[in-house]
N, C-alpha and C. Protein backbone atom coordinates (compact mmCIF):
# COMPACT_ATOMS: atom_id res chain seq x y z
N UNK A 1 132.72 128.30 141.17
CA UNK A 1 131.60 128.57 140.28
C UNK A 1 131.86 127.92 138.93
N UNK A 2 131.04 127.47 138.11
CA UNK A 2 130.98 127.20 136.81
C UNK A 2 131.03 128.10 135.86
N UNK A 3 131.89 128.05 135.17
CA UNK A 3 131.65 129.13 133.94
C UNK A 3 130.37 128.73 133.18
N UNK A 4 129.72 130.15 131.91
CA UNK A 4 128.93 129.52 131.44
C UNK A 4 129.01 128.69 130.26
N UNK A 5 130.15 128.38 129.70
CA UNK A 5 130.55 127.20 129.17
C UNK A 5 130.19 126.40 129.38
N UNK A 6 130.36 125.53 130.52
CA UNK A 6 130.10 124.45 131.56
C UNK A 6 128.50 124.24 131.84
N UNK A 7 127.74 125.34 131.99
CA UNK A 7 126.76 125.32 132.02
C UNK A 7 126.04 125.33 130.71
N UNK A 8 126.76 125.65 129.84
CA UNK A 8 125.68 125.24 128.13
C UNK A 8 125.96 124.01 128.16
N UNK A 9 127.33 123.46 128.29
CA UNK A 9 127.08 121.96 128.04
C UNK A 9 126.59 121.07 128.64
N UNK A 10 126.41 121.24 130.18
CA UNK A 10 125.37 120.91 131.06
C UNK A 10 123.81 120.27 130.43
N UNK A 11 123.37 121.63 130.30
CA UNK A 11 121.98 122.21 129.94
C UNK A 11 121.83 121.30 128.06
N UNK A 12 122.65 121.20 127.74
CA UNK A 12 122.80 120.74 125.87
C UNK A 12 122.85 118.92 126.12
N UNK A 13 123.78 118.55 127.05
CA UNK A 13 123.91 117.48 127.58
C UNK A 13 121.98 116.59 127.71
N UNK A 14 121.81 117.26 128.66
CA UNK A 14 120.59 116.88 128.87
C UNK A 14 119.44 117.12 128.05
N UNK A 15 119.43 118.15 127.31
CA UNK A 15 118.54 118.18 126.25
C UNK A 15 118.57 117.03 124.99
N UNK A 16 120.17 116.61 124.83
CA UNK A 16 119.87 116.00 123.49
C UNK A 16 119.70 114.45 124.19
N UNK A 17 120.17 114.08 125.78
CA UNK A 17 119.66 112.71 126.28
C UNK A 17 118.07 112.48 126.24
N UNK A 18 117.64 113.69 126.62
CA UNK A 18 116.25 113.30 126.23
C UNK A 18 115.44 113.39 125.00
N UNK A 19 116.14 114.05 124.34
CA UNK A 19 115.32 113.66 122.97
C UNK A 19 115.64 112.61 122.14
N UNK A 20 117.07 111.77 122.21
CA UNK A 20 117.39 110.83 122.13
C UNK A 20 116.41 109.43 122.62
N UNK A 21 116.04 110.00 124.08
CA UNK A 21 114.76 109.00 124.39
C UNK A 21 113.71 109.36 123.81
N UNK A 22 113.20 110.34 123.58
CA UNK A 22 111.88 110.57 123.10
C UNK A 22 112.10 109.96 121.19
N UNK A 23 112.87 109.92 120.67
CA UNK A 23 113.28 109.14 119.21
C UNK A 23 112.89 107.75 119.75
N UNK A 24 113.73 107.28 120.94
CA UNK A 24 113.98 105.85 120.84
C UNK A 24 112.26 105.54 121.45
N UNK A 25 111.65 106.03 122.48
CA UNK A 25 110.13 105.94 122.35
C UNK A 25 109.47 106.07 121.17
N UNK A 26 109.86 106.81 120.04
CA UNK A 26 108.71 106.71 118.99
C UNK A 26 109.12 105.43 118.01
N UNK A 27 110.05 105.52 118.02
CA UNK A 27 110.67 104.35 117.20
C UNK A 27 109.95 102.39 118.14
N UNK A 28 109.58 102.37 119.16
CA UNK A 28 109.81 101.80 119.95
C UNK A 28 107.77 101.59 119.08
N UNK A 29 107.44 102.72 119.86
CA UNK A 29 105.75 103.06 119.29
C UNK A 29 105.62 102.31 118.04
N UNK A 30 106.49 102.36 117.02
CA UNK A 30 105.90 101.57 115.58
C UNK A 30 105.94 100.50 115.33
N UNK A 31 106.22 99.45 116.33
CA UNK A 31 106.04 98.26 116.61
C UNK A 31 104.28 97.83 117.32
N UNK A 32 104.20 98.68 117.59
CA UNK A 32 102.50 98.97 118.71
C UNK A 32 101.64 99.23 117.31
N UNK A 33 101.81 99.84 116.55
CA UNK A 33 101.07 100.18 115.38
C UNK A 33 101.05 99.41 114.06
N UNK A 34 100.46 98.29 114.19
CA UNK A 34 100.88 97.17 113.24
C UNK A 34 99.34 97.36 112.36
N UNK A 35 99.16 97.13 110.82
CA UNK A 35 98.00 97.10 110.04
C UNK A 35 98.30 95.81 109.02
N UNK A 36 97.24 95.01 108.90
CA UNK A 36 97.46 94.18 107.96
C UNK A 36 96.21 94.73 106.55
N UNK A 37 96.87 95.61 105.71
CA UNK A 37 96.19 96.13 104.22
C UNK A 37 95.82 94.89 103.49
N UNK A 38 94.92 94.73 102.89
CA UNK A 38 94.30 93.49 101.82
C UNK A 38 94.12 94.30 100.76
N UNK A 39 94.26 93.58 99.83
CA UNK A 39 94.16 94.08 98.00
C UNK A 39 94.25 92.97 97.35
N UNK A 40 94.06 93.83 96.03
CA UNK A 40 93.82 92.44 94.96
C UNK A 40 94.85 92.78 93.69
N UNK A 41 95.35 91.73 93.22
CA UNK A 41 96.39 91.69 92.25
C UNK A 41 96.20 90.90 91.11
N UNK A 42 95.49 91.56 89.86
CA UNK A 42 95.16 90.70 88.91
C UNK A 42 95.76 90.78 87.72
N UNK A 43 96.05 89.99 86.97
CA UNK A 43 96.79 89.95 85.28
C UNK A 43 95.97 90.36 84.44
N UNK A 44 95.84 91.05 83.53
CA UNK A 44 94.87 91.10 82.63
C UNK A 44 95.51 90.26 81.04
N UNK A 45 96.80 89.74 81.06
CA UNK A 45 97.80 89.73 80.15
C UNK A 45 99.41 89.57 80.05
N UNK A 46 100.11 88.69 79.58
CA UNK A 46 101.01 88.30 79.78
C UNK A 46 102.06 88.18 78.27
N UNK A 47 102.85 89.12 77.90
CA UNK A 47 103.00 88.62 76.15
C UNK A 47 104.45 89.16 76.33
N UNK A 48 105.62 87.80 75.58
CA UNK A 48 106.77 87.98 75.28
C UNK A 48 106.85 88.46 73.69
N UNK A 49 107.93 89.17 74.16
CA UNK A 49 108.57 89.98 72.41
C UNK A 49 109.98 89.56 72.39
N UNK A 50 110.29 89.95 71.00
CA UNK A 50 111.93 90.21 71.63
C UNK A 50 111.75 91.44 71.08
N UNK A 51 113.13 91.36 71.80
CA UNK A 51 114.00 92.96 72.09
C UNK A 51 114.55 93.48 70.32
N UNK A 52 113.91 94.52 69.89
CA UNK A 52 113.81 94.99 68.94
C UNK A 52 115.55 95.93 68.91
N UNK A 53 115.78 96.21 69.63
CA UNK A 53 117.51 96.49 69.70
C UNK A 53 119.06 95.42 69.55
N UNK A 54 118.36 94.30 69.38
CA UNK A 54 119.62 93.20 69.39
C UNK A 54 120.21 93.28 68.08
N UNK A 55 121.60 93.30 68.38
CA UNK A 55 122.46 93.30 66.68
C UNK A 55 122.58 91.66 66.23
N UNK A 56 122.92 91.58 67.13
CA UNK A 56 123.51 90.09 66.67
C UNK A 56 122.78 88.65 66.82
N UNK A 57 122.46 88.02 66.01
CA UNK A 57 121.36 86.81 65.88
C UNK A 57 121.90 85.83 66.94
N UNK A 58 122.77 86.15 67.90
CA UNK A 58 123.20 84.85 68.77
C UNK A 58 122.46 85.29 70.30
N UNK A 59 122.49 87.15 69.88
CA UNK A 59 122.04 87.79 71.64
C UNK A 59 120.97 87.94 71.60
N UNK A 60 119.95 87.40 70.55
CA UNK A 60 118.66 88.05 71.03
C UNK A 60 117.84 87.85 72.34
N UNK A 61 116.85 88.79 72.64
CA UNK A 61 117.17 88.96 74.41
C UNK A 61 115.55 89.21 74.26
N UNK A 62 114.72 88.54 75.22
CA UNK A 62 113.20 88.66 75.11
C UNK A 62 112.84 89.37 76.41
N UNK A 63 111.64 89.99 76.21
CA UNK A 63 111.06 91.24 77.01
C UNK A 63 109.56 90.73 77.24
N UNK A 64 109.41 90.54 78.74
CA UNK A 64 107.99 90.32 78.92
C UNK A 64 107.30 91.52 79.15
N UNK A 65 105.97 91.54 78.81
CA UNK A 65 105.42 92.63 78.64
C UNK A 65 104.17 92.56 79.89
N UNK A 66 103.84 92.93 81.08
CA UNK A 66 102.17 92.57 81.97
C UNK A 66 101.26 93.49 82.10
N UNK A 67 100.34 93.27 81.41
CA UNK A 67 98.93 94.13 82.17
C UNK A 67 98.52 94.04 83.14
N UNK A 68 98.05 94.30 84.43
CA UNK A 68 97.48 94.62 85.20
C UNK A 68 96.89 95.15 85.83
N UNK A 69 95.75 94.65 87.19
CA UNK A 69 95.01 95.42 87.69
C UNK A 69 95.35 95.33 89.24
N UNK A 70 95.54 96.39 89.71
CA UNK A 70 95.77 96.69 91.22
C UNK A 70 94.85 97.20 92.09
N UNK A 71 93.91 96.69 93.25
CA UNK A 71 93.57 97.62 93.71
C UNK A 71 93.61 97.33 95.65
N UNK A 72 94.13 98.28 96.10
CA UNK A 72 94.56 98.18 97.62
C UNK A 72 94.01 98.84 98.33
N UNK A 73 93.78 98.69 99.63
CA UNK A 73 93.54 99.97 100.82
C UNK A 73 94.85 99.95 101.33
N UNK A 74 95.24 101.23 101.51
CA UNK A 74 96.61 100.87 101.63
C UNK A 74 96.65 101.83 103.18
N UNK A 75 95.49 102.37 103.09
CA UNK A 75 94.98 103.57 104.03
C UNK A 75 95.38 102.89 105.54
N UNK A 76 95.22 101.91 106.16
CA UNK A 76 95.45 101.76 107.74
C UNK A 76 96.90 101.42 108.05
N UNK A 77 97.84 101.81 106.95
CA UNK A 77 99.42 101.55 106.93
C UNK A 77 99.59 102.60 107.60
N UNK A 78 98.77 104.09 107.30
CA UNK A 78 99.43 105.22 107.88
C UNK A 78 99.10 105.57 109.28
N UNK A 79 100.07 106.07 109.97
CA UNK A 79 99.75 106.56 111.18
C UNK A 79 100.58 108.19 112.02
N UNK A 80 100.56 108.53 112.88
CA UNK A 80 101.30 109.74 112.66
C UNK A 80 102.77 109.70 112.92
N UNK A 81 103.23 108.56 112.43
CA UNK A 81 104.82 108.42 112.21
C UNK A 81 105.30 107.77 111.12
N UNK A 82 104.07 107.79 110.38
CA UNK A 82 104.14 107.18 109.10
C UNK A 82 104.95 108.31 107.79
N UNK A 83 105.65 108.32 107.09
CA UNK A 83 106.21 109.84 106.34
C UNK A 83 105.85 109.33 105.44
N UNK A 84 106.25 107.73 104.81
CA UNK A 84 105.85 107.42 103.07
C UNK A 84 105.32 106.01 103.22
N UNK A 85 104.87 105.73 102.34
CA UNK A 85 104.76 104.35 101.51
C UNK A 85 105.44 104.22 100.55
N UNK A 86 106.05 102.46 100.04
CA UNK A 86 106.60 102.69 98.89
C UNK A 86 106.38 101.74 98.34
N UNK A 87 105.27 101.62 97.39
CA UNK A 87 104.91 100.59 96.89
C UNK A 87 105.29 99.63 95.58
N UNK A 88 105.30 98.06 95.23
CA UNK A 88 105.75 97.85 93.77
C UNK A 88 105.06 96.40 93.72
N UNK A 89 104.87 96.13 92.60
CA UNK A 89 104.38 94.58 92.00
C UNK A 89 105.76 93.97 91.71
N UNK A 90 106.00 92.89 92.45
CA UNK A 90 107.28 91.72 91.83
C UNK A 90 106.59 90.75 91.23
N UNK A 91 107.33 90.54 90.44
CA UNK A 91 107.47 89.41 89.72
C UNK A 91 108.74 88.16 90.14
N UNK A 92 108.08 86.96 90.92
CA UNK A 92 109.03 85.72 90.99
C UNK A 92 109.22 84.76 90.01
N UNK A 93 110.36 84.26 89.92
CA UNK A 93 110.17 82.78 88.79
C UNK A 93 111.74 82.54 88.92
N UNK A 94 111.46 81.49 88.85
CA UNK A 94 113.08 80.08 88.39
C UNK A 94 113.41 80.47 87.04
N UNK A 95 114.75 80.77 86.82
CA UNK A 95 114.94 80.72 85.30
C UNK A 95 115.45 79.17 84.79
N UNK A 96 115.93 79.36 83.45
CA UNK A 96 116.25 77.44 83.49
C UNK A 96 117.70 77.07 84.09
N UNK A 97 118.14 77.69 84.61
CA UNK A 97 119.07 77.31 85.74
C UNK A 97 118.85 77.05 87.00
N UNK A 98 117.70 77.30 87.27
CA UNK A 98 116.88 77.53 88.62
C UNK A 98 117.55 78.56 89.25
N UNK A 99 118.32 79.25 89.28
CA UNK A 99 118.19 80.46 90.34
C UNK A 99 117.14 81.58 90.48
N UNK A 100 116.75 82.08 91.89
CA UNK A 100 115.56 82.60 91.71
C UNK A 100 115.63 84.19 91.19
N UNK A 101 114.14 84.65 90.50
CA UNK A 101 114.98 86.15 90.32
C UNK A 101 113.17 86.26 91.05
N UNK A 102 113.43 87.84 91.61
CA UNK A 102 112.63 88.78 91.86
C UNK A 102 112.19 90.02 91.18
N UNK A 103 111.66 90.65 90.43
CA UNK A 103 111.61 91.64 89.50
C UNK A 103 110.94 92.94 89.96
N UNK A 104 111.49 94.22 90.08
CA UNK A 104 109.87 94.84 90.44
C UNK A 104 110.10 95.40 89.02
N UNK A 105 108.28 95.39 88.60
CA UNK A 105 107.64 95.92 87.45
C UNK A 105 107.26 97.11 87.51
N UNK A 106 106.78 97.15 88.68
CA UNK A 106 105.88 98.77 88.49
C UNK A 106 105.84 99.02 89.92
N UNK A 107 106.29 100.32 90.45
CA UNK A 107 105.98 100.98 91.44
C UNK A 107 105.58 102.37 91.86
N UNK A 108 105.40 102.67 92.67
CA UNK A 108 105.14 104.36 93.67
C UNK A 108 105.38 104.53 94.82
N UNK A 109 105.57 105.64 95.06
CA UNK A 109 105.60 106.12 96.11
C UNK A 109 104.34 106.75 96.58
N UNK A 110 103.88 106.45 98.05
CA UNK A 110 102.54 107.20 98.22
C UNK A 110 102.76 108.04 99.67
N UNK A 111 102.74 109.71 99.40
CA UNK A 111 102.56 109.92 100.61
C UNK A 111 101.72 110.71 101.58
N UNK A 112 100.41 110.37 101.21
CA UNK A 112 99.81 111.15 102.09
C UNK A 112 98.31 109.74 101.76
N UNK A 113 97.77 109.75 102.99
CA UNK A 113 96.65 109.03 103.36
C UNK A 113 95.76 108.57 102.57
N UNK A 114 95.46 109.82 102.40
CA UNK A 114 94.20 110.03 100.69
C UNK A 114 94.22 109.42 99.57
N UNK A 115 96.14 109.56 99.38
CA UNK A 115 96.66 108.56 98.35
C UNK A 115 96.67 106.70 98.53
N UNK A 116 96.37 106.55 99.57
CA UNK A 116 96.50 105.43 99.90
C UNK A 116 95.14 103.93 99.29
N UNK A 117 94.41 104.46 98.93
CA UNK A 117 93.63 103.89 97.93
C UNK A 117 93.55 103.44 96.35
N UNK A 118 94.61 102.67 96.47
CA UNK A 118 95.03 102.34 94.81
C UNK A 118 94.24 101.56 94.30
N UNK A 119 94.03 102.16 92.80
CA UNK A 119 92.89 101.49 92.15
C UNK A 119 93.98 101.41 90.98
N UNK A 120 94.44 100.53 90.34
CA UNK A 120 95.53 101.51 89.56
C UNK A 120 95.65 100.14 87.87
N UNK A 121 95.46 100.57 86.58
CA UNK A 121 95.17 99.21 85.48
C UNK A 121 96.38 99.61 84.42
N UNK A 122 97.34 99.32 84.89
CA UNK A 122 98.57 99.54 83.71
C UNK A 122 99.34 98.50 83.00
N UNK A 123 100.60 98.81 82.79
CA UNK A 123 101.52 97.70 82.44
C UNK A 123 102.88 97.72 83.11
N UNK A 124 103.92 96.97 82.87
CA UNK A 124 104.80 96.94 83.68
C UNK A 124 105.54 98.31 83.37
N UNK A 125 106.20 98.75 84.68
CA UNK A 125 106.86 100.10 84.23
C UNK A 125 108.15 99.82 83.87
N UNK A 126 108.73 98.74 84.44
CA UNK A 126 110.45 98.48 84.35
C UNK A 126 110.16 97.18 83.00
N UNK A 127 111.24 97.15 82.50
CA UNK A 127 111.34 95.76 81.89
C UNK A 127 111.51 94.54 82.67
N UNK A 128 111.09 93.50 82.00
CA UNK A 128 110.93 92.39 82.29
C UNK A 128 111.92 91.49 81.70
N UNK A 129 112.91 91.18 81.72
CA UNK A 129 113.88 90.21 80.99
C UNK A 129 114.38 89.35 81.50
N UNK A 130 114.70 88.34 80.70
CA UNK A 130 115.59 86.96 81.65
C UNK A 130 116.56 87.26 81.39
N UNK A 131 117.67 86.65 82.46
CA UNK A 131 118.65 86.55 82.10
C UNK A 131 119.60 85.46 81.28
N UNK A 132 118.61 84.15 80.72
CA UNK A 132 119.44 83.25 79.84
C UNK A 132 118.84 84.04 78.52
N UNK A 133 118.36 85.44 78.46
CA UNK A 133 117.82 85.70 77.70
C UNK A 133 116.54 85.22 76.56
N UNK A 134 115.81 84.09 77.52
CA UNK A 134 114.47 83.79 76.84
C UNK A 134 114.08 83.00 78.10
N UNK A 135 112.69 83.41 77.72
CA UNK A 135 111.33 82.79 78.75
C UNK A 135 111.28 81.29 78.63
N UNK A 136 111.46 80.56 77.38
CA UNK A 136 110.94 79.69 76.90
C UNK A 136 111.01 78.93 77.77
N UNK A 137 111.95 78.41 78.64
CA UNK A 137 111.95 77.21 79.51
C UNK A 137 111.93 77.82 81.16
N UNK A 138 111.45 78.85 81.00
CA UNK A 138 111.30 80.17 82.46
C UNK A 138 110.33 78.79 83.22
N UNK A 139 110.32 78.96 84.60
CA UNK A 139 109.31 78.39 85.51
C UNK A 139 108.09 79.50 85.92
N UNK A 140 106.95 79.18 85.28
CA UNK A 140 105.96 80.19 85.85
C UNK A 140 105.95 81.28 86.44
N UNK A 141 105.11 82.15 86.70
CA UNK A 141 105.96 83.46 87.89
C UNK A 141 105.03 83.88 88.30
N UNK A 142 105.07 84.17 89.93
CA UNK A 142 103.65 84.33 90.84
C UNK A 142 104.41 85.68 90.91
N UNK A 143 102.96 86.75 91.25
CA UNK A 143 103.13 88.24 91.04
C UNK A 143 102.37 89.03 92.20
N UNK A 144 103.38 89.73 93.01
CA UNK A 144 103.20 90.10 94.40
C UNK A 144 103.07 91.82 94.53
N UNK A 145 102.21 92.48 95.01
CA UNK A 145 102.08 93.51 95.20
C UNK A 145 102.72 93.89 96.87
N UNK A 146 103.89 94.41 96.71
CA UNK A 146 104.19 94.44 98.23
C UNK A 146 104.63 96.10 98.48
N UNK A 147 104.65 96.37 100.12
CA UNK A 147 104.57 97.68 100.43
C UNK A 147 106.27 97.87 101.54
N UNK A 148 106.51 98.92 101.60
CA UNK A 148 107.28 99.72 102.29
C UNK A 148 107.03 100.65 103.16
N UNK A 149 107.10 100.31 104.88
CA UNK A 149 106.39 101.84 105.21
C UNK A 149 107.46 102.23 105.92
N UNK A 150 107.85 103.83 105.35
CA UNK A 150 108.84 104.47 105.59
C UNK A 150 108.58 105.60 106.77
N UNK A 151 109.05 105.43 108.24
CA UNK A 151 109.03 106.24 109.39
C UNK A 151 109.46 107.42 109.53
N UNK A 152 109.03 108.37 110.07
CA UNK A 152 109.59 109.58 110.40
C UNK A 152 111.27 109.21 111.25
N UNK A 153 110.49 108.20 112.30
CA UNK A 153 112.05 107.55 113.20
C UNK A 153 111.55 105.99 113.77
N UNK A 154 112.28 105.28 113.32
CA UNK A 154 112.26 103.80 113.53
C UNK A 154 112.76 102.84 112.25
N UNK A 155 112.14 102.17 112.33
CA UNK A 155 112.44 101.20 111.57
C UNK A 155 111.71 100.52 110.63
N UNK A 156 111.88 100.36 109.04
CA UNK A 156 111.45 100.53 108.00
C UNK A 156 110.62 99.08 108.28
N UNK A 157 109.85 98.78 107.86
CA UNK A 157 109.42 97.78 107.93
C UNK A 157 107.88 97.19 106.59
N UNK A 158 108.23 96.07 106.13
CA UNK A 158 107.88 95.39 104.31
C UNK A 158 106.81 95.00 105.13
N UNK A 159 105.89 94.46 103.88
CA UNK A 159 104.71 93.46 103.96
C UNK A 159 104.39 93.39 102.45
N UNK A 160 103.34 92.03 102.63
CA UNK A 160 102.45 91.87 101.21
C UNK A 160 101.57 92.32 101.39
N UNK A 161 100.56 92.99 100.09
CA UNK A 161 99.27 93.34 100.36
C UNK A 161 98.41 92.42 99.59
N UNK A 162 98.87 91.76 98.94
CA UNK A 162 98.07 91.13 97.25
C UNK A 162 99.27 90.04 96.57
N UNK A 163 98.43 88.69 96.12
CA UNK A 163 99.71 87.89 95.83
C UNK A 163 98.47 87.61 94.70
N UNK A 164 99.33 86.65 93.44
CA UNK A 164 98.31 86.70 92.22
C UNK A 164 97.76 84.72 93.24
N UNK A 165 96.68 84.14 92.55
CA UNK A 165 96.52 82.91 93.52
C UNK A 165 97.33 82.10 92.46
N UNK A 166 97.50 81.77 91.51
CA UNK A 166 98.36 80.90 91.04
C UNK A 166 99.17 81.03 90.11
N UNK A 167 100.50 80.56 89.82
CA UNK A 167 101.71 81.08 89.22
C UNK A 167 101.21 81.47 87.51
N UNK A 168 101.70 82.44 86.63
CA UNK A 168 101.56 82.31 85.39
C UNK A 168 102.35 81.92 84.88
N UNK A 169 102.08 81.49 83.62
CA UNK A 169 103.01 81.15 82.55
C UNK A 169 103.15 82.27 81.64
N UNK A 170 104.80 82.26 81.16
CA UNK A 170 105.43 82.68 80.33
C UNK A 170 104.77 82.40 78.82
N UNK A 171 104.08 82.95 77.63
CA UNK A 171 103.83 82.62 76.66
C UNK A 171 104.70 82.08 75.83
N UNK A 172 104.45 82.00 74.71
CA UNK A 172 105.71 81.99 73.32
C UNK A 172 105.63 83.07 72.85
N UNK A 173 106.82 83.58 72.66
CA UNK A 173 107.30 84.80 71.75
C UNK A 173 106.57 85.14 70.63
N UNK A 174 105.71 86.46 70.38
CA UNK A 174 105.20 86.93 69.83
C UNK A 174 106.13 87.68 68.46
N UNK A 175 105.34 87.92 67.49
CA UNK A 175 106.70 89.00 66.53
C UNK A 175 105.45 90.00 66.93
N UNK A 176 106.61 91.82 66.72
CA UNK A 176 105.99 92.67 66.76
C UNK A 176 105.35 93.32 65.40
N UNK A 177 104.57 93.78 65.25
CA UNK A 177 103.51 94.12 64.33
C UNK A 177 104.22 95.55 63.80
């Protein structure tokens, strides 16, 4: 006879093989559930400062500043294995070294359906800075609204929703008022 030892682990055995499959089926499912969201990504404004904290006249360090307007359906991303969205505007550009940088400016998290309709007219939430510490000889910078959809079980998976249509330019440094 089996003790019932033997028989919980039996019985535990097989319970967690199949829910192990039933994960790897849903995970499997969010590949079947694909949405391509459209939106629009507009500048209203683009203005360098410098950095009002620099001590020393050799580090001064410039801060781009962006207005913008966002607005997405972000609504056919979700589905019922959908848990979050995680949304942000990047900013691309060559600095004068050419290496590339990526920036995110402004983001959210969205999680529930309802929320999924961004209409949204702000400014950047993170700073914007170069790293040779000035724009001046920056290469333009195209500005991407892209998404994150975060699964209950599977696998995370990016997209774009909104790209600006042609690169901006960096202004000249403004003084602050």
């Amino acid at each position: 006879m089996h003790s019932i030892f033997s028989r919980i682990n039996n019985v535990s055995a097989l319970l967690s093989s199949c829910m192990m499959a039933l994960f790897a089926a849903i995970a499997l499912s969010s590949f079947v559930f694909t949405a391509d969201p459209k939106g629009d990504l507009g500048l209203l404004s683009v203005k360098v400062y410098p950095a009002s904290g620099a001590k020393k006249a050799h580090s001064k360090q410039e801060l781009a500043f962006v207005n913008f307007n966002v607005t997405a359906d972000l609504r056919p991303l979700f589905h019922w294995n959908t848990k979050q969205l995680f949304v942000w505007v990047e900013a691309e550009f060559n600095n004068t070294k050419k290496s590339e940088n990526a920036v995110a400016i402004w983001d959210r998290i969205i999680r529930r359906k309802d929320d999924a309709n961004l209409k949204v007219s702000g400014k950047n939430k993170y700073m914007l800075r170069e790293l040779t510490k000035s724009f001046k000889n920056a290469e333009p910078a195209h500005y991407t609204l892209k998404y994150n959809v975060m699964p209950y079980v599977g696998v995370l998976t990016y997209g774009e929703a909104a790209r600006t249509n042609a690169p901006v330019e960096f202004p000249l440094v403004q003084k602050r008022v």
